[in-house]
PDB file of N, CA and C in Angstrom:
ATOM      1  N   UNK A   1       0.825  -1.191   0.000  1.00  0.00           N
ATOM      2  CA  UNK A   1       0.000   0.000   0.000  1.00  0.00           C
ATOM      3  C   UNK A   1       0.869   1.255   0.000  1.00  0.00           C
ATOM      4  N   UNK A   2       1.602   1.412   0.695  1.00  0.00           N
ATOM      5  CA  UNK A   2       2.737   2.064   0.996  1.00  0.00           C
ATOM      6  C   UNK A   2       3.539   2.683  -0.813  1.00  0.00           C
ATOM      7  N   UNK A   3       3.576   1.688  -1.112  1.00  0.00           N
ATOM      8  CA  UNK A   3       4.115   2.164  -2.477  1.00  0.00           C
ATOM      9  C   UNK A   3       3.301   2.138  -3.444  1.00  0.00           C
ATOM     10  N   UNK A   4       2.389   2.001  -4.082  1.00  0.00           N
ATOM     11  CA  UNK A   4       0.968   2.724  -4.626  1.00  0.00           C
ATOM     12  C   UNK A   4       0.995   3.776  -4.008  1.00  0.00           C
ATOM     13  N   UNK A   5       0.967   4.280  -2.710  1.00  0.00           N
ATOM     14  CA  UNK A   5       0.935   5.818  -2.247  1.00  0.00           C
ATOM     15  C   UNK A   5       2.218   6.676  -2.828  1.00  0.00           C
ATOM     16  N   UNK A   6       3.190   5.743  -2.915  1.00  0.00           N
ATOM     17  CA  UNK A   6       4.388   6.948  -3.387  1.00  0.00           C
ATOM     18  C   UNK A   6       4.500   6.927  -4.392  1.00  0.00           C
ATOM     19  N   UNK A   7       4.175   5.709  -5.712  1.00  0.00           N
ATOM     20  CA  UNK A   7       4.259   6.269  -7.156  1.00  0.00           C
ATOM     21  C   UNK A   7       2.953   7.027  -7.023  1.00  0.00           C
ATOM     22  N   UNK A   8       2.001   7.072  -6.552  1.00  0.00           N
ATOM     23  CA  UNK A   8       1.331   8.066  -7.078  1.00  0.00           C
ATOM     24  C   UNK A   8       1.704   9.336  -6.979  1.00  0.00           C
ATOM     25  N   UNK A   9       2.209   9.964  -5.828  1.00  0.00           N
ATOM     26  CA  UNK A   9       2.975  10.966  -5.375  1.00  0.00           C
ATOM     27  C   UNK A   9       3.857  11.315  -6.334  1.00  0.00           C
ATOM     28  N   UNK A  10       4.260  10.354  -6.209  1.00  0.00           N
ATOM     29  CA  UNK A  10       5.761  10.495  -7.568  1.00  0.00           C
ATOM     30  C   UNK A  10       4.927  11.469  -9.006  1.00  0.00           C
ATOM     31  N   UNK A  11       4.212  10.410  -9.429  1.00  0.00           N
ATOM     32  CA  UNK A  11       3.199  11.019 -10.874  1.00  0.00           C
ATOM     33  C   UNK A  11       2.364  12.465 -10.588  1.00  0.00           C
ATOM     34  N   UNK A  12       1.997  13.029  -9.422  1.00  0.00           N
ATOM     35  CA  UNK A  12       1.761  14.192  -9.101  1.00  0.00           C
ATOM     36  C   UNK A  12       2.327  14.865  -8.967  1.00  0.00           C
ATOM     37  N   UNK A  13       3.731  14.550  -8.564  1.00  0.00           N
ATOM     38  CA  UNK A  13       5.125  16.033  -8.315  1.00  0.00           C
ATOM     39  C   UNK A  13       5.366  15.836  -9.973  1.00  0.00           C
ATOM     40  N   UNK A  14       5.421  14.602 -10.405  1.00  0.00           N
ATOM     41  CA  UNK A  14       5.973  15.066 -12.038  1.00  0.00           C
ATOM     42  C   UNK A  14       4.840  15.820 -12.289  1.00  0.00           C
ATOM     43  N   UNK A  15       3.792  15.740 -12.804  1.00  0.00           N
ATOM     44  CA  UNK A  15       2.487  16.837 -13.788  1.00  0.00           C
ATOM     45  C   UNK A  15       3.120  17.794 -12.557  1.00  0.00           C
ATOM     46  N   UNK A  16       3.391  18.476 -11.404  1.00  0.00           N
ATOM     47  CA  UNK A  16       3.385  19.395 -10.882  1.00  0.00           C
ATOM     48  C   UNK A  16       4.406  20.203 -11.617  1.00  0.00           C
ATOM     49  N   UNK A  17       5.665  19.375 -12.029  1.00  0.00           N
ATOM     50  CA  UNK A  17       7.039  20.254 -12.108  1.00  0.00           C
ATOM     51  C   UNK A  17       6.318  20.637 -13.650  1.00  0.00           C
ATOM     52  N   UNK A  18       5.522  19.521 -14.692  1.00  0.00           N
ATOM     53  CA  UNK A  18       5.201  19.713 -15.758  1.00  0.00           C
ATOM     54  C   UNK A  18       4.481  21.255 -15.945  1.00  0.00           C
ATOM     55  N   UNK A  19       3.543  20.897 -15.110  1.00  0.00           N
ATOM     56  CA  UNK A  19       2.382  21.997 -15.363  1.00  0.00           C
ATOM     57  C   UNK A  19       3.414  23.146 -15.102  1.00  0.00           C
ATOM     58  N   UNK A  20       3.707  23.428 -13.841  1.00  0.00           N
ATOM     59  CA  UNK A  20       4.704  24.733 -13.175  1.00  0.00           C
ATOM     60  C   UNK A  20       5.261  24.993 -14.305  1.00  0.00           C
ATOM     61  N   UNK A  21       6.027  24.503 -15.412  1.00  0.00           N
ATOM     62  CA  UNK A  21       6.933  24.995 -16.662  1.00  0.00           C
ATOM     63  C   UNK A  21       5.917  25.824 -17.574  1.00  0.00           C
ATOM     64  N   UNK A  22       5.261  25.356 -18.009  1.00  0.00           N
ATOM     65  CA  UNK A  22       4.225  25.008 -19.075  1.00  0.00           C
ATOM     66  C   UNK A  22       3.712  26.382 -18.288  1.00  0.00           C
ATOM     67  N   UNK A  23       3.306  27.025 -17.239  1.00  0.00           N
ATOM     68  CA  UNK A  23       2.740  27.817 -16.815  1.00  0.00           C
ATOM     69  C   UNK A  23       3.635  29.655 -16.807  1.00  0.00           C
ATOM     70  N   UNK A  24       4.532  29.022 -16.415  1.00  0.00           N
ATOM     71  CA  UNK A  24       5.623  30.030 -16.585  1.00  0.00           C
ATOM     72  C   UNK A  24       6.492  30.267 -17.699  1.00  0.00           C
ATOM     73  N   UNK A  25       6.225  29.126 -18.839  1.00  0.00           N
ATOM     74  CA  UNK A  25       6.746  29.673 -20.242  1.00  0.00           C
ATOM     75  C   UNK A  25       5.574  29.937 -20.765  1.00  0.00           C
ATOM     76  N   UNK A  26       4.202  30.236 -20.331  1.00  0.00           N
ATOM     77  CA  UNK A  26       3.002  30.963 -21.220  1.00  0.00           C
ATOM     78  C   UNK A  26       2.526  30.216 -22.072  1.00  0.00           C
ATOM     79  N   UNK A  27       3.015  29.086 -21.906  1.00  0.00           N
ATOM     80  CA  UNK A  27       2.292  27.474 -22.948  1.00  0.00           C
ATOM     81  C   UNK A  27       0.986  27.758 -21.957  1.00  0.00           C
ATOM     82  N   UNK A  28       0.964  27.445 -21.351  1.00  0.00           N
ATOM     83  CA  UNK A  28      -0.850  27.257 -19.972  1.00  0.00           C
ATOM     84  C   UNK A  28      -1.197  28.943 -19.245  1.00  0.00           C
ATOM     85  N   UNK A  29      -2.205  28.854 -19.441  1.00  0.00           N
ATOM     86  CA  UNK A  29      -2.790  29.877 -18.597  1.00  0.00           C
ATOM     87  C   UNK A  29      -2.463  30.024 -17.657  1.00  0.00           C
ATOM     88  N   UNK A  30      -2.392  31.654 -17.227  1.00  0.00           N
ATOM     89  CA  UNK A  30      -1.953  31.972 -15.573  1.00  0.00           C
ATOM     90  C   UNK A  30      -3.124  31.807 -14.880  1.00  0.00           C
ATOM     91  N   UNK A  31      -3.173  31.523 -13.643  1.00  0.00           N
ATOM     92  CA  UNK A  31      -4.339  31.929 -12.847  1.00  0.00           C
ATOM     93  C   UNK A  31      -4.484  32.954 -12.601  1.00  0.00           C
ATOM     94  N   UNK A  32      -6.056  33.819 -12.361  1.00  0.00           N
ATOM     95  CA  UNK A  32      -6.242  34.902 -12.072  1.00  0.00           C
ATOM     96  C   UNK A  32      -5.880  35.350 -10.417  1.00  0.00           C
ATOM     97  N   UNK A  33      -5.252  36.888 -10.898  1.00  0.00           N
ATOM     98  CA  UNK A  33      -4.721  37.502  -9.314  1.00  0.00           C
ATOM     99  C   UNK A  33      -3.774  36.524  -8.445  1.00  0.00           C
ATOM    100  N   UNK A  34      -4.023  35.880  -7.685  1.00  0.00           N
ATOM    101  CA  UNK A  34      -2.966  36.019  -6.478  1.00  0.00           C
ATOM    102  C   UNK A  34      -2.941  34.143  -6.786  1.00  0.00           C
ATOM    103  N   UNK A  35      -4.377  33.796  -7.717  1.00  0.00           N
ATOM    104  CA  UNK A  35      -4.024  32.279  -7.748  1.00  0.00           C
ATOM    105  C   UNK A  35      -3.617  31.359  -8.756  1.00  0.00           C
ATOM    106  N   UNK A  36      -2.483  31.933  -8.677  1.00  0.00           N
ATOM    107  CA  UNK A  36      -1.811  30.957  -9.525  1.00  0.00           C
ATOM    108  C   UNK A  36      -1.226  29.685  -9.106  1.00  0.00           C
ATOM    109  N   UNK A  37      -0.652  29.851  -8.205  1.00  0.00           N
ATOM    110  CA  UNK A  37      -0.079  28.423  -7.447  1.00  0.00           C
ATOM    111  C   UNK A  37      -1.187  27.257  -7.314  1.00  0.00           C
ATOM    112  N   UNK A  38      -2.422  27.997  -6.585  1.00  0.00           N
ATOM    113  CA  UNK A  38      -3.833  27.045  -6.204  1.00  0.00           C
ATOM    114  C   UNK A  38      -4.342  26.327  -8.159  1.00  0.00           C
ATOM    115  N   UNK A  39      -3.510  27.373  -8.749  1.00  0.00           N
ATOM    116  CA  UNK A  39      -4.257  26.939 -10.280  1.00  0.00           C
ATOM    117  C   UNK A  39      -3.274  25.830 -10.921  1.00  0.00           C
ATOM    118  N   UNK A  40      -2.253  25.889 -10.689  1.00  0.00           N
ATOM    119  CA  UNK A  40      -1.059  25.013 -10.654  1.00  0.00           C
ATOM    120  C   UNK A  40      -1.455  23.464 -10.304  1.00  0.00           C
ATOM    121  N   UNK A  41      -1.539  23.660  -8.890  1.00  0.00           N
ATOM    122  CA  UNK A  41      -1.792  22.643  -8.093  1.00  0.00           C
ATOM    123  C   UNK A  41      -2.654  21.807  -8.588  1.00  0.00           C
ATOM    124  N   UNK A  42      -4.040  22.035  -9.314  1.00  0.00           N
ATOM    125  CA  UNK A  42      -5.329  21.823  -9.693  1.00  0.00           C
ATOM    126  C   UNK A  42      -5.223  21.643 -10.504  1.00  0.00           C
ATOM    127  N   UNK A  43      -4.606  22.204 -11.606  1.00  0.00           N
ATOM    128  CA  UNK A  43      -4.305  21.597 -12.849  1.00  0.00           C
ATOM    129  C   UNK A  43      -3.140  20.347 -12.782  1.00  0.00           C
ATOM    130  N   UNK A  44      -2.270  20.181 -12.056  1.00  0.00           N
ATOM    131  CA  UNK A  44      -1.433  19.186 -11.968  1.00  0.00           C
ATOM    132  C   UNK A  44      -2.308  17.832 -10.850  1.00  0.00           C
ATOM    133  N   UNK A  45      -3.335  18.554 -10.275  1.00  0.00           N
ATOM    134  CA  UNK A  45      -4.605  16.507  -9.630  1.00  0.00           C
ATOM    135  C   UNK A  45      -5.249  16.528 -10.978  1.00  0.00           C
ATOM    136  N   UNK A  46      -5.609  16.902 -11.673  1.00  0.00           N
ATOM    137  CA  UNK A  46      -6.792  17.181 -13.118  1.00  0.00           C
ATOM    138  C   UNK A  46      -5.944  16.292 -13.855  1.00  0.00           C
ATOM    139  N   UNK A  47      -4.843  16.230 -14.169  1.00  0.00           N
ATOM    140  CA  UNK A  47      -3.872  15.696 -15.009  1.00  0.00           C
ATOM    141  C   UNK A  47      -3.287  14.125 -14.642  1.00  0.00           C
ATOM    142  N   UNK A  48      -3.048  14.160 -13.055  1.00  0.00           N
ATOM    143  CA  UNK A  48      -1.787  12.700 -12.327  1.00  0.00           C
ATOM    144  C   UNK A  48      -3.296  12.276 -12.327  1.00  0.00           C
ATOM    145  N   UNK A  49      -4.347  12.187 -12.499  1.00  0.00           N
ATOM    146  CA  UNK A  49      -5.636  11.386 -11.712  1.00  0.00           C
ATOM    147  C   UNK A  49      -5.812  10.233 -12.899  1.00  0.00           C
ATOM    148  N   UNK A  50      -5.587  10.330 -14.202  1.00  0.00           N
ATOM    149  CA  UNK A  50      -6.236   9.715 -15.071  1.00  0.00           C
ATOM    150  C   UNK A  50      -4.850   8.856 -15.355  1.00  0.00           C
ATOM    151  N   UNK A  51      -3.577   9.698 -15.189  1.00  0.00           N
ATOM    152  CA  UNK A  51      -2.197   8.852 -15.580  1.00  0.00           C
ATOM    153  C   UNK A  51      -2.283   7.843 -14.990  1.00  0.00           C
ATOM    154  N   UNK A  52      -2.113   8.132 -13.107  1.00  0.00           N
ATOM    155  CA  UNK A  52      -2.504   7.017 -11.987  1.00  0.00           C
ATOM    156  C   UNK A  52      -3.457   6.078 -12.510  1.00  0.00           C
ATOM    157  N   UNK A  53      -4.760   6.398 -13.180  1.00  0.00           N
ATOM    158  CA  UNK A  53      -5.493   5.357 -13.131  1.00  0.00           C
ATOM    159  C   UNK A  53      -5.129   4.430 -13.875  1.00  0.00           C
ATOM    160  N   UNK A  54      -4.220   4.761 -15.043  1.00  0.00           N
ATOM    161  CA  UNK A  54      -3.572   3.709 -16.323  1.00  0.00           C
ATOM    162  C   UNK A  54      -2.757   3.303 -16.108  1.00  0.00           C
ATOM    163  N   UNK A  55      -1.834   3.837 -15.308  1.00  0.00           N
ATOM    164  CA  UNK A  55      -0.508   3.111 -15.066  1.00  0.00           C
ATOM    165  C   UNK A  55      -0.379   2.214 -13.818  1.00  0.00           C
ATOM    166  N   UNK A  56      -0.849   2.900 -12.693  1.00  0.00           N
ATOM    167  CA  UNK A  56      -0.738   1.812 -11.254  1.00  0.00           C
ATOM    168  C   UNK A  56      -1.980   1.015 -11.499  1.00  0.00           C
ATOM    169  N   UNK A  57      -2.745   0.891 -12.260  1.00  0.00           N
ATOM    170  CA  UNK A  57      -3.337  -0.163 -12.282  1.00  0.00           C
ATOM    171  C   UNK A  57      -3.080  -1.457 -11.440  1.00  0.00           C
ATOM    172  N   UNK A  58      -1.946  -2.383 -12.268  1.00  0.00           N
ATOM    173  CA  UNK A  58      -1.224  -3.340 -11.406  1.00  0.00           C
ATOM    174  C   UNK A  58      -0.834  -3.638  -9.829  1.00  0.00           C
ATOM    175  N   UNK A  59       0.105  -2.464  -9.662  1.00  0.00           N
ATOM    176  CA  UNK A  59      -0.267  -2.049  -7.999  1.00  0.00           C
ATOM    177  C   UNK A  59      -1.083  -1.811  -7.525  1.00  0.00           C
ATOM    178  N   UNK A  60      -2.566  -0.610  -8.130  1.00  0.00           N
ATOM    179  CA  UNK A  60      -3.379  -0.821  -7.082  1.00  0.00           C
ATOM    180  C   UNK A  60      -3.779  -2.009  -7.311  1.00  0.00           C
ATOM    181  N   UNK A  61      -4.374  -3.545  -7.916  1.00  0.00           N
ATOM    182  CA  UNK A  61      -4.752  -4.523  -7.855  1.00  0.00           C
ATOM    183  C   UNK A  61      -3.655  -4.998  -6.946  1.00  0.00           C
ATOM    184  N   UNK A  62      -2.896  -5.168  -6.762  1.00  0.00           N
ATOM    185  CA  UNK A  62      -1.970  -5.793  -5.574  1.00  0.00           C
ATOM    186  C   UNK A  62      -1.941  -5.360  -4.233  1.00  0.00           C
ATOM    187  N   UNK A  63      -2.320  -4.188  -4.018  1.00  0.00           N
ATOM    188  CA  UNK A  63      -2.760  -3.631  -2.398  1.00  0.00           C
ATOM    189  C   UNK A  63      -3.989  -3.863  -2.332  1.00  0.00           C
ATOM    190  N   UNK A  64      -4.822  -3.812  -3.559  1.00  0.00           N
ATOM    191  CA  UNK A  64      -6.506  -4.374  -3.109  1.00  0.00           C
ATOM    192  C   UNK A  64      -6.048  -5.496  -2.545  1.00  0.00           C
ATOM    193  N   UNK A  65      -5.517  -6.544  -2.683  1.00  0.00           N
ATOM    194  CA  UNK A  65      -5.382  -7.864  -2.471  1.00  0.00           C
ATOM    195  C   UNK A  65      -5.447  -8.235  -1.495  1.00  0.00           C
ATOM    196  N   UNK A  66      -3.829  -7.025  -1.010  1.00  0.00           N
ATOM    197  CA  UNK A  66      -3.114  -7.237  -0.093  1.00  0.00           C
ATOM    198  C   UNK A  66      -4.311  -6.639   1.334  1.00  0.00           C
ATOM    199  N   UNK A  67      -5.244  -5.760   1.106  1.00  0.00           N
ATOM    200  CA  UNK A  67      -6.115  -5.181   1.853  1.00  0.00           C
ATOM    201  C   UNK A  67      -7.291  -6.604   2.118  1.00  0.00           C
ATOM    202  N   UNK A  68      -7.674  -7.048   1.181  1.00  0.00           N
ATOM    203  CA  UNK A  68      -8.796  -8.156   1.412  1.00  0.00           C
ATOM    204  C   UNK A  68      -8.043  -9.247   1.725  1.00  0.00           C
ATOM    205  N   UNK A  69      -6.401  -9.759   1.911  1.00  0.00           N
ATOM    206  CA  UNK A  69      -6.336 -10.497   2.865  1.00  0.00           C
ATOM    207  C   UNK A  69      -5.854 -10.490   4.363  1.00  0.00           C
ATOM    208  N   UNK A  70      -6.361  -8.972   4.499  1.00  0.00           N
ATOM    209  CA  UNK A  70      -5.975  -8.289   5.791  1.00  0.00           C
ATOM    210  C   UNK A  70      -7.424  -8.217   6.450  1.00  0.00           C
ATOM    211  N   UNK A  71      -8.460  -7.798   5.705  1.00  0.00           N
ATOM    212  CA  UNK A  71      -9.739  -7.800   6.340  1.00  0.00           C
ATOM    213  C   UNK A  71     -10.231  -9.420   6.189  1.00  0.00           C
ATOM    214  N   UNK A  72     -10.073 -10.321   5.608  1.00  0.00           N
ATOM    215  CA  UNK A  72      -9.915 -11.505   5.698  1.00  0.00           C
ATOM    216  C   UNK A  72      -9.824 -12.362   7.022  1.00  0.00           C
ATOM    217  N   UNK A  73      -8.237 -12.207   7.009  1.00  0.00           N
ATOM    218  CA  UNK A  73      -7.603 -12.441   8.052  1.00  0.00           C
ATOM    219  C   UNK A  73      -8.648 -11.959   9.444  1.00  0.00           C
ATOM    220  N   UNK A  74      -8.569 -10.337   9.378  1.00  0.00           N
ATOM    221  CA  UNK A  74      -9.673 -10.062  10.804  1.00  0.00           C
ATOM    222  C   UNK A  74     -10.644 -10.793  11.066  1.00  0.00           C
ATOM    223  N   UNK A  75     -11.257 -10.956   9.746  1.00  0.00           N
ATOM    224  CA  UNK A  75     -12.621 -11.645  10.301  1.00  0.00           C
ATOM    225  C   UNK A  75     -12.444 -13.302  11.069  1.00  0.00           C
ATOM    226  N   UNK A  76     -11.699 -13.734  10.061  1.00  0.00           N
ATOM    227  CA  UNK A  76     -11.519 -14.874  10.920  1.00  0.00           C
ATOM    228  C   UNK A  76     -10.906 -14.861  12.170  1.00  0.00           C
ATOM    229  N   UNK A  77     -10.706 -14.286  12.967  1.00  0.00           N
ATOM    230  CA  UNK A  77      -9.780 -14.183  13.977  1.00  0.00           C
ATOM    231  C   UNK A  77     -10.891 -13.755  14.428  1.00  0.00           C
ATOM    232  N   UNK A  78     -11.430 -12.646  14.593  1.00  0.00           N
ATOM    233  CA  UNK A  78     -12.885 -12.251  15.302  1.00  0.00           C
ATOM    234  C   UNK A  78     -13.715 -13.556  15.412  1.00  0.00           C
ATOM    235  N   UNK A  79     -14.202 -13.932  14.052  1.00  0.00           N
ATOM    236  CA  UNK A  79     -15.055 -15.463  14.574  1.00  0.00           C
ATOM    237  C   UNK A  79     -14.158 -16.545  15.339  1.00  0.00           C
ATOM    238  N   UNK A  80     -13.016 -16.764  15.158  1.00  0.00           N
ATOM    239  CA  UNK A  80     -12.396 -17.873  16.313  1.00  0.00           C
ATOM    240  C   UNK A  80     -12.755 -17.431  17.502  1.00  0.00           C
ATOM    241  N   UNK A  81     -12.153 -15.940  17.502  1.00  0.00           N
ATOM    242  CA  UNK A  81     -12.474 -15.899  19.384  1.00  0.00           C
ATOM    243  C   UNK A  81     -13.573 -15.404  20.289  1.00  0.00           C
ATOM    244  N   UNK A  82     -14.979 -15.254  18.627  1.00  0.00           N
ATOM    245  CA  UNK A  82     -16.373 -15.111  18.870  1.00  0.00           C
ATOM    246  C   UNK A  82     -16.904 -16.530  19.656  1.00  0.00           C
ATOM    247  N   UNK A  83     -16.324 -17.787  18.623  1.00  0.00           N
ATOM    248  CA  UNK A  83     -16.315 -18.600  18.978  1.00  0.00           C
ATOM    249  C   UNK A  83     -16.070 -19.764  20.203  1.00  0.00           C
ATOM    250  N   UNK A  84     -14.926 -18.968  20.467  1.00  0.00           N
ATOM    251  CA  UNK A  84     -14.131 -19.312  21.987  1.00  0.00           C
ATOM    252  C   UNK A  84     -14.535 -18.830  23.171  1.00  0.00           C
ATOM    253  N   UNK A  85     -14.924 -17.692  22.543  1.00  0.00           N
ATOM    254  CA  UNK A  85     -15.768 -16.860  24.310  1.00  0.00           C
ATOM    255  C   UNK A  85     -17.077 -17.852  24.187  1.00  0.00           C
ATOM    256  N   UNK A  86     -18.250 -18.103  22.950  1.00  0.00           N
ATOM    257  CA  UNK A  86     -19.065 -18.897  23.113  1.00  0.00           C
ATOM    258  C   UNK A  86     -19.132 -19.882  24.036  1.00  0.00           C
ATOM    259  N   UNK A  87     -18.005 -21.069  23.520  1.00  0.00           N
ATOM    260  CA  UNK A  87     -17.475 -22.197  23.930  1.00  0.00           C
ATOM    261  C   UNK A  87     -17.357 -21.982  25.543  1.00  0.00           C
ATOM    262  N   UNK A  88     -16.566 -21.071  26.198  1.00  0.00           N
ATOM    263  CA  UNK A  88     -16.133 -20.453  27.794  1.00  0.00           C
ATOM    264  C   UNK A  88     -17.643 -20.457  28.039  1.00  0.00           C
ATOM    265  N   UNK A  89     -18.587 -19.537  27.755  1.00  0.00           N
ATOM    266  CA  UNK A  89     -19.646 -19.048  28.425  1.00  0.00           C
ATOM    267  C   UNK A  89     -20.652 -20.099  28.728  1.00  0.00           C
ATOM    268  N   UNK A  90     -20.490 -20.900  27.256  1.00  0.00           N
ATOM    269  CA  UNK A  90     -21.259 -22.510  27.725  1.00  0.00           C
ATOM    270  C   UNK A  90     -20.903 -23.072  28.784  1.00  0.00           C
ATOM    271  N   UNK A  91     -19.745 -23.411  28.805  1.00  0.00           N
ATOM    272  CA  UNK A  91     -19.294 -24.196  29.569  1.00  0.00           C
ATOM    273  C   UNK A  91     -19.272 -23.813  31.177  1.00  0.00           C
ATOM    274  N   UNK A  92     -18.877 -22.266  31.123  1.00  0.00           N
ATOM    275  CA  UNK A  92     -19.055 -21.710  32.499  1.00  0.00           C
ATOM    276  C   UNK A  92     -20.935 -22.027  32.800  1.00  0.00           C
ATOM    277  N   UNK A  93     -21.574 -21.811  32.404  1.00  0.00           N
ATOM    278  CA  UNK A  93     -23.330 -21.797  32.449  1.00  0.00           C
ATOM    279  C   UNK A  93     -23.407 -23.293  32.570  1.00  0.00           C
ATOM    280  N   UNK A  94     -23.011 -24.047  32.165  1.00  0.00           N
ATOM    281  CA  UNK A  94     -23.424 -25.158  32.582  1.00  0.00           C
ATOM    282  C   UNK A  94     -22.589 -25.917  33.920  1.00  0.00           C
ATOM    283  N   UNK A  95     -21.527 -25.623  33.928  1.00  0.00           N
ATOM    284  CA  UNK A  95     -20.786 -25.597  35.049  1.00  0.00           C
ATOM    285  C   UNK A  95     -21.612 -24.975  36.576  1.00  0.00           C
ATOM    286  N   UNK A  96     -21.980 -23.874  36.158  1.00  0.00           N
ATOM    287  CA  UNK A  96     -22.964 -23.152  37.844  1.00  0.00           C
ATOM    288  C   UNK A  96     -24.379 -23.762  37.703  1.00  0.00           C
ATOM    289  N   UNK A  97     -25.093 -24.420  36.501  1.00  0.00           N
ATOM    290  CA  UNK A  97     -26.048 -24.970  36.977  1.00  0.00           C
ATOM    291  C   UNK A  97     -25.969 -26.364  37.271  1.00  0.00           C
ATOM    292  N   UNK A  98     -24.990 -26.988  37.206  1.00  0.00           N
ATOM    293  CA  UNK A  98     -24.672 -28.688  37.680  1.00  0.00           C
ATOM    294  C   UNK A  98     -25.704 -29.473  36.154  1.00  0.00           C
ATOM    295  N   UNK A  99     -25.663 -29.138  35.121  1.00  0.00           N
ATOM    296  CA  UNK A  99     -26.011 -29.706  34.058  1.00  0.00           C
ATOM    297  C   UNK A  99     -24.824 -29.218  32.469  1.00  0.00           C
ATOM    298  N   UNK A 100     -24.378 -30.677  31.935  1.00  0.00           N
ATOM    299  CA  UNK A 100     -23.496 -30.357  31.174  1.00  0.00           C
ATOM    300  C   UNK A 100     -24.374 -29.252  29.765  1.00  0.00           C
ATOM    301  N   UNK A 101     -23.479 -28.739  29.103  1.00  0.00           N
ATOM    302  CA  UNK A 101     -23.864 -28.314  27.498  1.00  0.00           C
ATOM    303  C   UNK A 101     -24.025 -29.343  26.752  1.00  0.00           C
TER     304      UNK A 101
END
């Protein structure tokens, strides 16, 4: 997961340094008054959003994975020891009334 987070990062500082050029050699529009940077910024998520989606493809399918055999994992571990307290509570309950489960 960890690295799906940083190539994406990665692909957003690149369109960032991209756009920033492209903005200051008068290829791209300035932003109006004081926002140019905020116009920068916005134009460089508008841009890494669709790259990310074509290229990490692969990785993100490999942290999905890696995520559903992590919530996986929880669940079963929750039902074992859903299970185990069951098992205790029977056994304690039938234990104080002098009749087995």
């Amino acid at each position: 997961m960890l690295r799906y987070t940083l190539m994406r990062l990665g692909i957003f500082v690149g369109c960032l340094v991209v756009v920033w050029g492209l903005v200051y050699s008068g290829i791209a529009p300035r932003g109006l008054g004081a926002s140019n940077g905020m116009w920068i910024v916005l134009l460089a998520l508008v841009l890494s959003a669709p790259i990310s989606f074509v290229v990490l493809r692969k990785e993100r399918d490999r942290a999905s994975a890696k995520i559903v055999e992590r919530v996986d994992r929880t669940k079963a571990n929750l039902e074992r020891n859903r299970s185990q307290e069951d098992t205790a509570d029977d056994a304690a309950r039938g234990g104080a009334q002098g009749q087995p489960s």
